[in-house]
Protein backbone atom coordinates (compact mmCIF):
# COMPACT_ATOMS: atom_id res chain seq x y z
CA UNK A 1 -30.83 -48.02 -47.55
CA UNK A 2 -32.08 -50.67 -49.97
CA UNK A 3 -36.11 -51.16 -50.58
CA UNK A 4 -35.82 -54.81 -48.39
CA UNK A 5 -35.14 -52.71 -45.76
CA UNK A 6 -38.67 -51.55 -45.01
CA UNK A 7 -39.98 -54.45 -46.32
CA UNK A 8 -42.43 -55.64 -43.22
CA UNK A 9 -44.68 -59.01 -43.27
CA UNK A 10 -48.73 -58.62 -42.36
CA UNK A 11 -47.97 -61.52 -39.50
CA UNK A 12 -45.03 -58.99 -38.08
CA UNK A 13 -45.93 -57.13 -34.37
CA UNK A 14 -46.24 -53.36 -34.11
CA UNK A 15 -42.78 -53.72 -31.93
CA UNK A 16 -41.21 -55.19 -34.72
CA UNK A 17 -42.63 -52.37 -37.00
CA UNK A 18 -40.88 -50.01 -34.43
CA UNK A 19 -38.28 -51.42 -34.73
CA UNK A 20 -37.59 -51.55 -38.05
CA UNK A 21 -38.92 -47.80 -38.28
CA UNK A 22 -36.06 -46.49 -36.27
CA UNK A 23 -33.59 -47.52 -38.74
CA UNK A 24 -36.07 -46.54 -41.94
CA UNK A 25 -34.50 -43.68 -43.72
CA UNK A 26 -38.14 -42.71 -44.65
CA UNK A 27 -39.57 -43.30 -41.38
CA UNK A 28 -41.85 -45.48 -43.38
CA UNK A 29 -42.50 -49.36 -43.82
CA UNK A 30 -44.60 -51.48 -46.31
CA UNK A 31 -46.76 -54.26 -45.65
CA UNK A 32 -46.27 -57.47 -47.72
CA UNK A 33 -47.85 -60.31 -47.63
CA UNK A 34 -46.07 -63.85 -47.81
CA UNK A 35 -46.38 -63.64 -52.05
CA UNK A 36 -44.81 -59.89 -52.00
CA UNK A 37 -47.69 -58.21 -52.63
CA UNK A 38 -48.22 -54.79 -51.40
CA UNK A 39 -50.75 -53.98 -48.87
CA UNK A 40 -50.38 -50.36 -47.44
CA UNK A 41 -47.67 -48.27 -45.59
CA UNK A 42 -47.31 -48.24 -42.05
CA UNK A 43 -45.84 -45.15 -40.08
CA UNK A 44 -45.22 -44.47 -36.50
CA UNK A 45 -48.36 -42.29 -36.61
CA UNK A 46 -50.48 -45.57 -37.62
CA UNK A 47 -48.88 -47.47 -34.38
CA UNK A 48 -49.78 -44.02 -31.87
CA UNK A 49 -53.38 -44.60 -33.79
CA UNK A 50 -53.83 -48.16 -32.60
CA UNK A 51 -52.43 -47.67 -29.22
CA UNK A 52 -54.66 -45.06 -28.85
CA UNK A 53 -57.16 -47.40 -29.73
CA UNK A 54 -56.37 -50.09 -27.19
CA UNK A 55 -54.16 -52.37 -29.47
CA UNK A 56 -50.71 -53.45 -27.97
CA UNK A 57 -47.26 -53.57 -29.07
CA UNK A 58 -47.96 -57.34 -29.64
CA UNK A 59 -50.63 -57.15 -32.17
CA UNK A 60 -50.21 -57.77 -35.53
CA UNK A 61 -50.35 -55.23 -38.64
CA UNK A 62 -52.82 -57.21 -40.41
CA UNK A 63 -55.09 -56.59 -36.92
CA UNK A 64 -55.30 -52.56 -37.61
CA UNK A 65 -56.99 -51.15 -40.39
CA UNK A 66 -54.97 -49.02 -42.45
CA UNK A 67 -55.08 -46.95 -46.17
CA UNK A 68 -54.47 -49.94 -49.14
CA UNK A 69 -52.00 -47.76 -50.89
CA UNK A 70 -52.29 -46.85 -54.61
CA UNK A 71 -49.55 -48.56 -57.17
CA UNK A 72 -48.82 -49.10 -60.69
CA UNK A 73 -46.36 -51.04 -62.39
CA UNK A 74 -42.79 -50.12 -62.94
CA UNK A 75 -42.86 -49.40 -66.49
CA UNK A 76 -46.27 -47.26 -66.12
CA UNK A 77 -46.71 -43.93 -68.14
């Protein structure tokens, strides 16, 4: 599975995060935003959440709140 994979844009539904969970290896997806820039993980656990809450399969990951994850770059010590 290549890192694009799991790749999912801010704008994208939770059904399209579903979606693309089933076939994650990791059962995991990140958020991106247009420019590529990381802002947190999404898991099916995160989608049960907002359900739970009264989202809908239609609303967009930018419209739940979620962890911002913690990064560094590439070449980090």
């Amino acid at each position: 599975m290549r890192i694009v994979d799991c790749l999912i844009s801010d704008q994208a539904s939770l059904r399209r995060v579903l979606l693309s969970l089933e076939n994650a290896a990791y059962k995991v997806c990140v958020v991106v935003k247009d420019d590529g820039a990381i802002l947190r993980t999404i898991t099916d656990g995160d989608i049960r959440r907002a359900l739970i809450d009264g989202f809908n399969l239609d609303t967009k990951v930018r419209d739940i709140t979620g962890k911002t994850p913690i990064t560094c770059l590439q070449n980090a010590s």
